[in-house]
N, C-alpha and C. Protein backbone atom coordinates (compact mmCIF):
# COMPACT_ATOMS: atom_id res chain seq x y z
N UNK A 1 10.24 -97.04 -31.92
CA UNK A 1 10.42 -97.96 -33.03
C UNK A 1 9.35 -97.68 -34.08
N UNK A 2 9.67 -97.62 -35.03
CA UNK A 2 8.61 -97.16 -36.41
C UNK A 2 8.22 -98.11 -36.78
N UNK A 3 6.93 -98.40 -37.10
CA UNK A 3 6.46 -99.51 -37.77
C UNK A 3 6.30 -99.13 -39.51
N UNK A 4 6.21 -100.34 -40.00
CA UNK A 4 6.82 -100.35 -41.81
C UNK A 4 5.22 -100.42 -42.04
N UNK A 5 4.20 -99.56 -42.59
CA UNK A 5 2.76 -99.87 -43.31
C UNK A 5 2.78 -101.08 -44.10
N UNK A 6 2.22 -102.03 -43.73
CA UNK A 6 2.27 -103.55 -44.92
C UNK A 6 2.06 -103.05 -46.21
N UNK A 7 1.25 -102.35 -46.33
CA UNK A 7 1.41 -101.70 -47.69
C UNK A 7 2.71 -101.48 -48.35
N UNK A 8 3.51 -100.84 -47.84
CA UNK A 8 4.83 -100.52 -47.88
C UNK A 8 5.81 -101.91 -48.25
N UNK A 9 4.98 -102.60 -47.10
CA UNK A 9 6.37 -103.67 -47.03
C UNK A 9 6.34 -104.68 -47.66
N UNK A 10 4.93 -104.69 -48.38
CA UNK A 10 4.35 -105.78 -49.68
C UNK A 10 5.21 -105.30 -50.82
N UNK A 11 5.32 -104.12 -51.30
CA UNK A 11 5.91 -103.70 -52.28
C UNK A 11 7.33 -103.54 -52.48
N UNK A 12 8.10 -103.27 -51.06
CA UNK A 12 9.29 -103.82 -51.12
C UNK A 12 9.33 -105.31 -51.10
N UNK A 13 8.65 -105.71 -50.43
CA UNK A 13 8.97 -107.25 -51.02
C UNK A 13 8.60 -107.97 -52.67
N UNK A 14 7.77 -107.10 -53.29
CA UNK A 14 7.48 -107.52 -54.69
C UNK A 14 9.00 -107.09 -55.47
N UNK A 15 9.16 -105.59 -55.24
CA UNK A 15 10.69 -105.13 -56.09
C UNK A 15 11.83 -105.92 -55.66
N UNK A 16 11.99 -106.35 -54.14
CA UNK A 16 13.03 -106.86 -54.09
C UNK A 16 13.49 -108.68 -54.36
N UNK A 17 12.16 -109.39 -54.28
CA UNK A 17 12.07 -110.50 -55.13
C UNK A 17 13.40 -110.94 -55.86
N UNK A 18 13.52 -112.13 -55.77
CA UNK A 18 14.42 -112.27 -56.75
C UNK A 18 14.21 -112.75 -58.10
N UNK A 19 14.79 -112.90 -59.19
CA UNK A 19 13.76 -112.61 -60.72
C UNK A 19 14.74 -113.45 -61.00
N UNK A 20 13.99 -114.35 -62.35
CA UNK A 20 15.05 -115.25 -63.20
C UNK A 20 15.77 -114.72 -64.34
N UNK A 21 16.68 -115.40 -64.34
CA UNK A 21 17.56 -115.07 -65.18
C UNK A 21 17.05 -115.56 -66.37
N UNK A 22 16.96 -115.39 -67.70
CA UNK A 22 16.68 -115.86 -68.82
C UNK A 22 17.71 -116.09 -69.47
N UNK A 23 18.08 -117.14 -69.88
CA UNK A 23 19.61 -117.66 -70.23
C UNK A 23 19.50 -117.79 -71.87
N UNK A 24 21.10 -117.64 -72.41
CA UNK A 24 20.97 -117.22 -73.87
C UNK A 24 20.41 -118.81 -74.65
N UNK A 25 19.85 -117.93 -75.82
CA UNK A 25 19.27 -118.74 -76.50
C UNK A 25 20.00 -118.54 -77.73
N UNK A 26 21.27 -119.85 -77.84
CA UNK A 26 21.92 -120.32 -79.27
C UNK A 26 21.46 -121.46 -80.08
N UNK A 27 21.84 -121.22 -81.43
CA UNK A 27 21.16 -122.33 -82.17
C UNK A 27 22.26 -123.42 -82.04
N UNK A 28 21.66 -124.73 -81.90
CA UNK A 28 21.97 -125.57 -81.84
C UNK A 28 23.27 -125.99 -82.50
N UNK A 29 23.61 -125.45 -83.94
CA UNK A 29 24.16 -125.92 -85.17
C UNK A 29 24.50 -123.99 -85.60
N UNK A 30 25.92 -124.08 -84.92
CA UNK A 30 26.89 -122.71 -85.44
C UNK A 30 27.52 -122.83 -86.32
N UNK A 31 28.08 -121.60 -87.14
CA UNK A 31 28.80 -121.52 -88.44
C UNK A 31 30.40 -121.37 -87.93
N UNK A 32 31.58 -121.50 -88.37
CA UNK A 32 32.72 -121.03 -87.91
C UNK A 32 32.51 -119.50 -88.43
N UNK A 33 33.22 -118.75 -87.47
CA UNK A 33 33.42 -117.36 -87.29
C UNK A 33 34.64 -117.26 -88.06
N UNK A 34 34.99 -116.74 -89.07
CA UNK A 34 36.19 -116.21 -89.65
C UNK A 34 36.60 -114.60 -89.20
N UNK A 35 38.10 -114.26 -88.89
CA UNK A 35 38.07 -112.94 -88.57
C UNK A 35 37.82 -112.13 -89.25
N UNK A 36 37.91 -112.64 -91.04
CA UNK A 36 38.22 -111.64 -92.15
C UNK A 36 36.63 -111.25 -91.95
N UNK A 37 35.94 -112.08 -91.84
CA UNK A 37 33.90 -111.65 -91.50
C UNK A 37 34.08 -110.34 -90.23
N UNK A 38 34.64 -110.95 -89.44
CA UNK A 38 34.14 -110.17 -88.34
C UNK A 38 34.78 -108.47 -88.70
N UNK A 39 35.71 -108.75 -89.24
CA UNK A 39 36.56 -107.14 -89.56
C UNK A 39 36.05 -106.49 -90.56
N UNK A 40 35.52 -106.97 -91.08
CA UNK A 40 34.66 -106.65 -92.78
C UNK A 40 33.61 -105.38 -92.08
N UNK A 41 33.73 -104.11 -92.16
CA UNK A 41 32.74 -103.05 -91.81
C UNK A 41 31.49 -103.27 -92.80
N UNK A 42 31.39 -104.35 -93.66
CA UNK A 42 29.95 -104.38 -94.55
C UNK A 42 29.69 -106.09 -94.23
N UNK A 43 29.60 -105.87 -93.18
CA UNK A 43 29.10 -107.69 -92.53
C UNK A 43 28.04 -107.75 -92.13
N UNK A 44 27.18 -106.62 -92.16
CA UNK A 44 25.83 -106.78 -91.34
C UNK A 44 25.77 -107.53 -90.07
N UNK A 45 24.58 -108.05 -89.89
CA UNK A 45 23.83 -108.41 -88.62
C UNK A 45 24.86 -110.00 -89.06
N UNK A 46 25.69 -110.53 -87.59
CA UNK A 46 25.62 -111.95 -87.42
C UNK A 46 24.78 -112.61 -86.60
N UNK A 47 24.04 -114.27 -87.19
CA UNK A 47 23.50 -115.19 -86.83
C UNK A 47 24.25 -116.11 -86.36
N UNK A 48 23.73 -116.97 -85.02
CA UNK A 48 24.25 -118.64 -85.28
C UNK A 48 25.86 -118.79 -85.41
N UNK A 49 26.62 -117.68 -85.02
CA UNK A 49 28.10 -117.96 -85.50
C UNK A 49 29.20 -118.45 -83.92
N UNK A 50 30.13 -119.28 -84.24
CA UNK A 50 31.02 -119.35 -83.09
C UNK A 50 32.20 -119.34 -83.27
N UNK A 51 33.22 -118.25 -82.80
CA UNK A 51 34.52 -117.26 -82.89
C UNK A 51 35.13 -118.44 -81.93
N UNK A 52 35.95 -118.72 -82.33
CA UNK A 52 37.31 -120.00 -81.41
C UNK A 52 38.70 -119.46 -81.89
N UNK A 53 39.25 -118.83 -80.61
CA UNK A 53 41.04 -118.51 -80.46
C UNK A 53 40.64 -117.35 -81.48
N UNK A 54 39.80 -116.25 -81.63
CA UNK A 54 40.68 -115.03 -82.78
C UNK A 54 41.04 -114.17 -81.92
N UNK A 55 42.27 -113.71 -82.41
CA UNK A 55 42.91 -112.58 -82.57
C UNK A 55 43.04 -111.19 -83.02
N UNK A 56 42.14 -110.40 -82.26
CA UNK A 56 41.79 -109.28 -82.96
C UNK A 56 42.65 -107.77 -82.32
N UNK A 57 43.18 -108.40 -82.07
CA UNK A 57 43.35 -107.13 -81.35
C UNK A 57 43.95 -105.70 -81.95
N UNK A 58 43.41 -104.22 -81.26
CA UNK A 58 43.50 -102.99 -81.71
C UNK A 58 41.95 -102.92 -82.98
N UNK A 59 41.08 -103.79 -82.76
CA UNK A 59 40.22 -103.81 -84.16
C UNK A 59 38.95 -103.07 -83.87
N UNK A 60 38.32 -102.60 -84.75
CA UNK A 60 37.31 -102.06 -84.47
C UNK A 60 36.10 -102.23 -84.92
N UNK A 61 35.19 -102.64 -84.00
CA UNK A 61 33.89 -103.41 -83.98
C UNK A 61 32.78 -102.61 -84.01
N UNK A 62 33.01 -101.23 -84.08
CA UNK A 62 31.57 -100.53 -83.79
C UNK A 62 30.56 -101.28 -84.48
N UNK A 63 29.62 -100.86 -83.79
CA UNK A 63 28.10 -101.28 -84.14
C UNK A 63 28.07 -102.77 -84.75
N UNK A 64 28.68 -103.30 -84.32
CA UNK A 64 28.54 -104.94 -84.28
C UNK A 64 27.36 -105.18 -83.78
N UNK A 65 26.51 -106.63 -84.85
CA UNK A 65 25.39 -106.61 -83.95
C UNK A 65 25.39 -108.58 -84.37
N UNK A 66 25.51 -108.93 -82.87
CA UNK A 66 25.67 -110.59 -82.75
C UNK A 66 24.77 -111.17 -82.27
N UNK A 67 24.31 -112.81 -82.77
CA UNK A 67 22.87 -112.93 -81.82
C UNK A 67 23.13 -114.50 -82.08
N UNK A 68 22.67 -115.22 -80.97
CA UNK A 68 22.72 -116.87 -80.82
C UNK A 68 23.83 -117.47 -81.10
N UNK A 69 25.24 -116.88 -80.28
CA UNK A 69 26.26 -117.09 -80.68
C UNK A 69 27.32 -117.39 -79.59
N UNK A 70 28.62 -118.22 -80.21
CA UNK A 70 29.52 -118.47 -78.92
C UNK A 70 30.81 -117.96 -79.34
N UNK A 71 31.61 -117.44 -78.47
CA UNK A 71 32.92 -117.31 -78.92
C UNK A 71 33.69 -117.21 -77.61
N UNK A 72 34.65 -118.18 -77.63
CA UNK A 72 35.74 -118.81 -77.04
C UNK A 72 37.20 -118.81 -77.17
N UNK A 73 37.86 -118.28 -75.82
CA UNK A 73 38.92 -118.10 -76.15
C UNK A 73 39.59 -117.47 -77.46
N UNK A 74 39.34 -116.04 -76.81
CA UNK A 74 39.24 -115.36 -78.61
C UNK A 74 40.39 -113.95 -77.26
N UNK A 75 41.06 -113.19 -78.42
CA UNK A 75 41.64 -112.18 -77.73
C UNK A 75 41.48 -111.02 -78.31
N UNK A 76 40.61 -109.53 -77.54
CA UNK A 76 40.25 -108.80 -78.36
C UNK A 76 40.39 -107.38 -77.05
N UNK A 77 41.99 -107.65 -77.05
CA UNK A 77 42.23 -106.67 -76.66
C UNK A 77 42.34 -105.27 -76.98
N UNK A 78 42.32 -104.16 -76.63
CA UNK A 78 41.77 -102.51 -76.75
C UNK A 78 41.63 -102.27 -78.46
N UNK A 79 39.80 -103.20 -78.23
CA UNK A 79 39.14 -103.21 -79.21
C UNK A 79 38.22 -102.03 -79.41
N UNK A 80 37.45 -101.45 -80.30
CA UNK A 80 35.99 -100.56 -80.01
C UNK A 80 34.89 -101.82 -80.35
N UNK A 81 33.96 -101.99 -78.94
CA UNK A 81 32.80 -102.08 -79.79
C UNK A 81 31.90 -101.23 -79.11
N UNK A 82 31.85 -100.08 -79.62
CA UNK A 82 31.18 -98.76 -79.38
C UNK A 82 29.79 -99.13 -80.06
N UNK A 83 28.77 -98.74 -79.31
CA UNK A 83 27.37 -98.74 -79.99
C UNK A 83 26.68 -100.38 -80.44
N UNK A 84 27.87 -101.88 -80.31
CA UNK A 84 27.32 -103.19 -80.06
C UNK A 84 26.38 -103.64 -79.70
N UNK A 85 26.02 -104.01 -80.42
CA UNK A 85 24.63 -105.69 -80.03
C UNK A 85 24.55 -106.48 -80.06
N UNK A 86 24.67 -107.23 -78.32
CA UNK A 86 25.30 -108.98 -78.36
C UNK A 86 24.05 -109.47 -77.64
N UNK A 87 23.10 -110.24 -78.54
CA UNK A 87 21.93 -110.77 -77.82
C UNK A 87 21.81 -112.13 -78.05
N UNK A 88 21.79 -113.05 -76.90
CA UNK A 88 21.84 -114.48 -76.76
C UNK A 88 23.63 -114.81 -77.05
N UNK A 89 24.38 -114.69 -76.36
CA UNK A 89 25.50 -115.09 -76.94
C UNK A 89 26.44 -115.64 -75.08
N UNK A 90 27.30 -116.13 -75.46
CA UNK A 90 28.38 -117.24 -74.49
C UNK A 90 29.40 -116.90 -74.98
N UNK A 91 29.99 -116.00 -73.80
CA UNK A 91 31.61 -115.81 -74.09
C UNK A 91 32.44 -116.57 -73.03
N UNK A 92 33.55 -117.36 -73.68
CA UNK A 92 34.47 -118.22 -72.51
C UNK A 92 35.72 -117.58 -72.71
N UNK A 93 36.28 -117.66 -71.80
CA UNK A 93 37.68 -117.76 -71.44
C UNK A 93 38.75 -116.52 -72.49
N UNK A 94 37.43 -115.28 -72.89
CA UNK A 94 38.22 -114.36 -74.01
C UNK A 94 38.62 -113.04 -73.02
N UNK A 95 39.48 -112.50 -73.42
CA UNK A 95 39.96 -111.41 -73.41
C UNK A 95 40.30 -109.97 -73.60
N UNK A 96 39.24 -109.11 -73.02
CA UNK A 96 38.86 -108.10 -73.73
C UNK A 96 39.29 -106.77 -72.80
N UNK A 97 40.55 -106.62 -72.71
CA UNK A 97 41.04 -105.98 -71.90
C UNK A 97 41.46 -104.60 -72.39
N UNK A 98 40.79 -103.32 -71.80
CA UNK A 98 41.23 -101.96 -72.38
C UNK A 98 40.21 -101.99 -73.90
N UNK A 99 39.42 -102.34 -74.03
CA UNK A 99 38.24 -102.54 -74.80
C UNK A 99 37.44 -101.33 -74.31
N UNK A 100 36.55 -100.90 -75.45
CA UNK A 100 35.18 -99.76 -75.40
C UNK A 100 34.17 -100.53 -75.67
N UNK A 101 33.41 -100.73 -74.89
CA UNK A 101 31.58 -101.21 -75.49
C UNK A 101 30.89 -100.09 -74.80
N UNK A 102 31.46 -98.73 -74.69
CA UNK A 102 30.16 -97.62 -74.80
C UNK A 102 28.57 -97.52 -75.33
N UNK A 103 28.04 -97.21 -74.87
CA UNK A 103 26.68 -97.30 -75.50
C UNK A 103 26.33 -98.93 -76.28
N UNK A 104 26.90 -99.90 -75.63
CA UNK A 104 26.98 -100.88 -76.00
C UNK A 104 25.74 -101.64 -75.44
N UNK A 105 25.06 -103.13 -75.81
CA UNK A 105 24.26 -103.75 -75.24
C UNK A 105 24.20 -104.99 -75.69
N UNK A 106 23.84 -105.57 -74.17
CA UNK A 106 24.18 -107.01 -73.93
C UNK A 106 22.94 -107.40 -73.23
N UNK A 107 22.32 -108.31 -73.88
CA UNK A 107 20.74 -109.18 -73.73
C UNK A 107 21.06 -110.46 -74.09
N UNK A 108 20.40 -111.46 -72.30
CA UNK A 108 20.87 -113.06 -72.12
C UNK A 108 22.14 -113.28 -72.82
N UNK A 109 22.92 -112.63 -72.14
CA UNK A 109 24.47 -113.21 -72.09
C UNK A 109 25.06 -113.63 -71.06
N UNK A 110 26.17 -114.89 -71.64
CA UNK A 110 26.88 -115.13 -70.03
C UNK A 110 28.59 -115.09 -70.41
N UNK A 111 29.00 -114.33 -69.44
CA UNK A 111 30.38 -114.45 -69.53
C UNK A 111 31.58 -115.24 -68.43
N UNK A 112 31.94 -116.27 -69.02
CA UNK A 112 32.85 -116.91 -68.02
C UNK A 112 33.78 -116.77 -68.26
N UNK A 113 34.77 -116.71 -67.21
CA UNK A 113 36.29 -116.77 -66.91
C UNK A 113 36.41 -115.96 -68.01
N UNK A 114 36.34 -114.62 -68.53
CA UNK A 114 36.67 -113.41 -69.26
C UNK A 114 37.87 -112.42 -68.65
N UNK A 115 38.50 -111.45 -69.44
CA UNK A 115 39.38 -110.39 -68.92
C UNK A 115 38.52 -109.35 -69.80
N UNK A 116 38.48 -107.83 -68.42
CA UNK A 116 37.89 -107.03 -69.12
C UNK A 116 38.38 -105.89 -68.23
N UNK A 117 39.86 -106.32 -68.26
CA UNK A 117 40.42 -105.00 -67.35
C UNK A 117 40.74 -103.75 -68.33
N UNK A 118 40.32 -102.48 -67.55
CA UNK A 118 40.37 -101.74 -68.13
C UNK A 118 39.18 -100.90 -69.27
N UNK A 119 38.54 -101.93 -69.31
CA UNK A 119 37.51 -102.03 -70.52
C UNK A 119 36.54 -100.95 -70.05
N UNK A 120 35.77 -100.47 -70.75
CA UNK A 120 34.88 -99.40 -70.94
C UNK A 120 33.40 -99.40 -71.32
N UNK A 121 32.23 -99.52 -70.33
CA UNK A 121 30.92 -99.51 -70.50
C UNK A 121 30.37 -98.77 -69.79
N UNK A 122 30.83 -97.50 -70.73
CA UNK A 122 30.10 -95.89 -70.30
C UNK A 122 28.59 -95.90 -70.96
N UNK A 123 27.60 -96.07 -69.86
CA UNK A 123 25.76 -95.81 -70.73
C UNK A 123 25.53 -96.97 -71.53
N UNK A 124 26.40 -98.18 -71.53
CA UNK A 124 25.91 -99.64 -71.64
C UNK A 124 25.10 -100.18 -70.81
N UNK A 125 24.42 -101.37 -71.76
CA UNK A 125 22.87 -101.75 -70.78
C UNK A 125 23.31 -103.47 -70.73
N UNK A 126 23.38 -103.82 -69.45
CA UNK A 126 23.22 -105.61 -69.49
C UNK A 126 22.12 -105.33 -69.07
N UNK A 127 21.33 -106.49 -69.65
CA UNK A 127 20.27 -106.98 -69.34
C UNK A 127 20.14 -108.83 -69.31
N UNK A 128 20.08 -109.52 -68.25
CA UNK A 128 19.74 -110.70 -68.21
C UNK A 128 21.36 -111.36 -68.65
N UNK A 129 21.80 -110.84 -67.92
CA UNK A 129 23.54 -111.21 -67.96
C UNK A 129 23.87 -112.16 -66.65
N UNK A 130 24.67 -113.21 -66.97
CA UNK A 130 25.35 -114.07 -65.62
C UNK A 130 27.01 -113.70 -66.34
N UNK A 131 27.66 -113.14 -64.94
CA UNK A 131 29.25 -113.05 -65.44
C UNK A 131 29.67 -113.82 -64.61
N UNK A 132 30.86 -114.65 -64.34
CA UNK A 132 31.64 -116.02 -63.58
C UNK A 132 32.72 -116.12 -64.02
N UNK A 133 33.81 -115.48 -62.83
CA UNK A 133 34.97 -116.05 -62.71
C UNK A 133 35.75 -115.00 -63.68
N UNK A 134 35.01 -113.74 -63.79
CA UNK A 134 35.45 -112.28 -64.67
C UNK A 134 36.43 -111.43 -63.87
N UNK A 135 37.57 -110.58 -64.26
CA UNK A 135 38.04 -109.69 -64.02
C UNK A 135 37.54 -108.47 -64.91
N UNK A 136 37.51 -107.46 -63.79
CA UNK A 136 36.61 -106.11 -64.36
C UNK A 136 37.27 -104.48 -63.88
N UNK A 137 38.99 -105.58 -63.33
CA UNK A 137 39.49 -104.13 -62.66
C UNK A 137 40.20 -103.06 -63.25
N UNK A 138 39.78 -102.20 -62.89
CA UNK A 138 39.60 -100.53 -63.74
C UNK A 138 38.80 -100.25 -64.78
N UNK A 139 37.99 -101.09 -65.08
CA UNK A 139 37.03 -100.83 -65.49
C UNK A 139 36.12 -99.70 -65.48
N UNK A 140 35.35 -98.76 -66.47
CA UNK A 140 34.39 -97.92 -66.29
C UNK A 140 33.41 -98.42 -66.60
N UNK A 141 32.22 -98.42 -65.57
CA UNK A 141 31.13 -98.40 -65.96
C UNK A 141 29.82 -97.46 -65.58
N UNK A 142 30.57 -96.20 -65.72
CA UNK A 142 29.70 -94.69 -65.58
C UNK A 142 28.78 -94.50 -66.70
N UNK A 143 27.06 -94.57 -65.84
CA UNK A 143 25.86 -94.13 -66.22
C UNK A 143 25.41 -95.71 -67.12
N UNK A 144 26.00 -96.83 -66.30
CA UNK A 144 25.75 -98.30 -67.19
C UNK A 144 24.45 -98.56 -66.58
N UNK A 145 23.51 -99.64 -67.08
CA UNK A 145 22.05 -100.12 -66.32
C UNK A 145 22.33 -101.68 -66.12
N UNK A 146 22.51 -102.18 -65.42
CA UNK A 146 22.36 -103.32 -65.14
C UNK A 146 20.94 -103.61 -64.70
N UNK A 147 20.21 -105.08 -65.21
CA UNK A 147 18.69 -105.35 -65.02
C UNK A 147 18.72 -106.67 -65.59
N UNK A 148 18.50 -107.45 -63.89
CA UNK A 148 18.49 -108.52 -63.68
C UNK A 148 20.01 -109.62 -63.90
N UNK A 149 21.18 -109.14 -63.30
CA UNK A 149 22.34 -109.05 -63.24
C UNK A 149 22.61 -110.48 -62.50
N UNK A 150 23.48 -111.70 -62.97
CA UNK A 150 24.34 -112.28 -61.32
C UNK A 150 25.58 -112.03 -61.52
N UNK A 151 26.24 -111.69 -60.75
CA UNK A 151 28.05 -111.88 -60.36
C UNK A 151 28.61 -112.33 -59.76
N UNK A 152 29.56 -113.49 -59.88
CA UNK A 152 30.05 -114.64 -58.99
C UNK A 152 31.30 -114.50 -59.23
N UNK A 153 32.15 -114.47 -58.38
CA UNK A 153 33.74 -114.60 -57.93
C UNK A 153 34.03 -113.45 -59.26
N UNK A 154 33.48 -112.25 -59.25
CA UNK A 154 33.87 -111.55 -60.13
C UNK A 154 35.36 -110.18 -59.34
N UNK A 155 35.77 -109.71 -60.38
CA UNK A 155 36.97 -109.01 -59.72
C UNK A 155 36.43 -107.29 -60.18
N UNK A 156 35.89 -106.57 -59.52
CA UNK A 156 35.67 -105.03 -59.98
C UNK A 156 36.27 -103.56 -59.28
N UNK A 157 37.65 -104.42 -58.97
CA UNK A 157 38.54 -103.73 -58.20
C UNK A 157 38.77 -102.39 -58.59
N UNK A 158 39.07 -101.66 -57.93
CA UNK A 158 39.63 -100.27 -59.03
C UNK A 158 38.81 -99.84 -60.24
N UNK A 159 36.83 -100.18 -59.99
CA UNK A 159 36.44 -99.90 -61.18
C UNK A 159 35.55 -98.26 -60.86
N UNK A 160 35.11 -97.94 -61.81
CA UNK A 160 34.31 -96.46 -61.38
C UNK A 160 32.98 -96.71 -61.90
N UNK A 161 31.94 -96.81 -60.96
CA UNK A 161 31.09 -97.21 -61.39
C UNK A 161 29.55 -96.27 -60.90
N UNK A 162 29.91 -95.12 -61.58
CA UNK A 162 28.93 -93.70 -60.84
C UNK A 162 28.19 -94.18 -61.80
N UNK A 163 26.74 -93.49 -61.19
CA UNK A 163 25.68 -93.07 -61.71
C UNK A 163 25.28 -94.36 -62.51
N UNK A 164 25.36 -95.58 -61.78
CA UNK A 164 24.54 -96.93 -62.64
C UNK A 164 23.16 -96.63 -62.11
N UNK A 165 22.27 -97.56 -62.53
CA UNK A 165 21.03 -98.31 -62.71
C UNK A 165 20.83 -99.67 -62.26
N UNK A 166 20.59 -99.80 -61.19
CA UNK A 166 21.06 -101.69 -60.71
C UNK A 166 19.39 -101.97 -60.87
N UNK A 167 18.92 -103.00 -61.28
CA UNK A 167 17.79 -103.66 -60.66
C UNK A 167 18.16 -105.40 -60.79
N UNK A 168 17.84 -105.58 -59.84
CA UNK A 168 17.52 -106.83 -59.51
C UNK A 168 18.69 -107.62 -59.71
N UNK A 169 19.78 -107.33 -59.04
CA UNK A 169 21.07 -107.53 -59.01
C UNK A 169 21.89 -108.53 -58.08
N UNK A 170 22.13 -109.44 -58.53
CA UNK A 170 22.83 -111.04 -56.83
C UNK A 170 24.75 -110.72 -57.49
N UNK A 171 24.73 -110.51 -55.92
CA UNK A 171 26.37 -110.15 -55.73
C UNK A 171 26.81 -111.43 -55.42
N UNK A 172 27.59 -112.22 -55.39
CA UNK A 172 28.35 -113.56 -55.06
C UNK A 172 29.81 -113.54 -54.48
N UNK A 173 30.08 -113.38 -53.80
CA UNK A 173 31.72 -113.26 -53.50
C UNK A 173 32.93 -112.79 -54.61
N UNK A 174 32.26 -111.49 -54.90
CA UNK A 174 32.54 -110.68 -55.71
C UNK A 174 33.31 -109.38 -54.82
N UNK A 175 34.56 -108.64 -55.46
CA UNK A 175 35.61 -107.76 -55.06
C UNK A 175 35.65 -106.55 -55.62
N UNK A 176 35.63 -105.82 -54.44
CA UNK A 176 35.27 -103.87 -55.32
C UNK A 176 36.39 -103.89 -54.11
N UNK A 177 37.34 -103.66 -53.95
CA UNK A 177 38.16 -103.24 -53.34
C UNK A 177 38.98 -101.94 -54.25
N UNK A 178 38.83 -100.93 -53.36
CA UNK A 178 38.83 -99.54 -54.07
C UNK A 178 38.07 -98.78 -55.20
N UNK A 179 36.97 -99.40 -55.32
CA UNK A 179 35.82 -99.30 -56.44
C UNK A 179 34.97 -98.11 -55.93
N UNK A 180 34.81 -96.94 -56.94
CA UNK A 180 34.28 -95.78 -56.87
C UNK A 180 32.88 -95.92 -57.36
C-alpha cells in the first residue's frame, strides 16, 4: 500500500477545494433591449440592458460585447456569436440552438432552463458560470476552459468535448450519455 506524502495531499486538497461561485452582477434598473439595437453592427459595447421574447434568428452577433444584463425567453437560433462578451448577465428560458459562440466568453453568468443543442463553443472560456435545467446535446465544446463551473440537471448528450480545461468544476445529475 503506498502512502500519499502530506505534502502531496495538502495540495491536492487546496486544488481540489471547492471555490465560490461569484454570481452576476446586474444593475438594478435595465433599459428595454430593442432587436433593431442588437442587429445594428455599429452598437458598440451594451450596458444594463434586458432582451424579453426576441427573435433573432439566423442573425449575426459577432463580437457582441454585453455586461449587467438579462435576457429572457428570447430565440436565437443558428445565430454567430463568434468572438462574444457576456459578462454579468442572466439568461432564462432562451434558445440558442445550432448557434456559434467560438472564441466566445462568458464571465458570472447563469443560464437557466436554456436550449443550446447543437451550439458551438470551440476555444470558449466560462468562467464563474452556473447552468440549470440546460440542454447541450451535440454540442461542441473542443479546446473550451471551463473555471469554476456548476451544472445541474444539465443534458450534454451527444456532445464532443476534447481537449477542455476543467477547473474547479460540480457536476449535479447531469447526462453525457454518448459524449466524446
Amino acid at each position: 500500500m503506498a502512502v500519499i506524502p502530506s505534502s502531496a495531499q495538502a495540495a491536492y486538497d487546496r486544488a481540489s477545494a471547492p471555490r465560490k461561485l461569484a454570481a452576476p452582477r446586474i444593475a438594478a434598473s435595465l433599459d428595454a433591449l430593442p432587436l433593431t439595437t442588437l442587429e445594428d453592427p455599429d452598437r458598440g459595447p451594451l450596458e444594463a440592458v434586458e432582451a424579453r421574447g426576441l427573435n433573432a434568428t439566423g442573425a449575426d452577433f459577432t463580437e457582441l460585447e454585453v455586461s449587467g444584463s438579462r435576457f429572457s425567453n428570447c430565440l436565437f437560433q443558428a445565430c454567430s456569436f463568434t468572438g462574444a462578451l457576456f459578462v454579468d448577465i442572466a439568461f432564462e428560458g432562451c434558445d440558442f440552438s445550432n448557434s456559434t459562440f467560438d472564441s466566445a466568453a462568458f464571465t458570472r453568468c447563469t443560464f437557466k432552463d436554456c436550449k443550446f443543442a447543437g451550439a458551438s463553443f470551440t476555444e470558449a472560456l466560462w468562467e464563474h458560470v452556473v447552468v440549470e435545467g440546460c440542454t447541450f446535446a451535440y454540442g461542441a465544446f473542443n479546446r473550451c476552459r471551463w473555471k469554476v463551473i456548476r451544472a445541474c440537471t444539465c443534458d450534454f448528450s451527444s456532445a464532443d468535448m476534447s481537449e477542455m480545461e476543467l477547473r474547479a468544476i460540480t457536476l449535479d445529475d447531469d447526462r453525457f450519455t454518448g459524449t466524446s
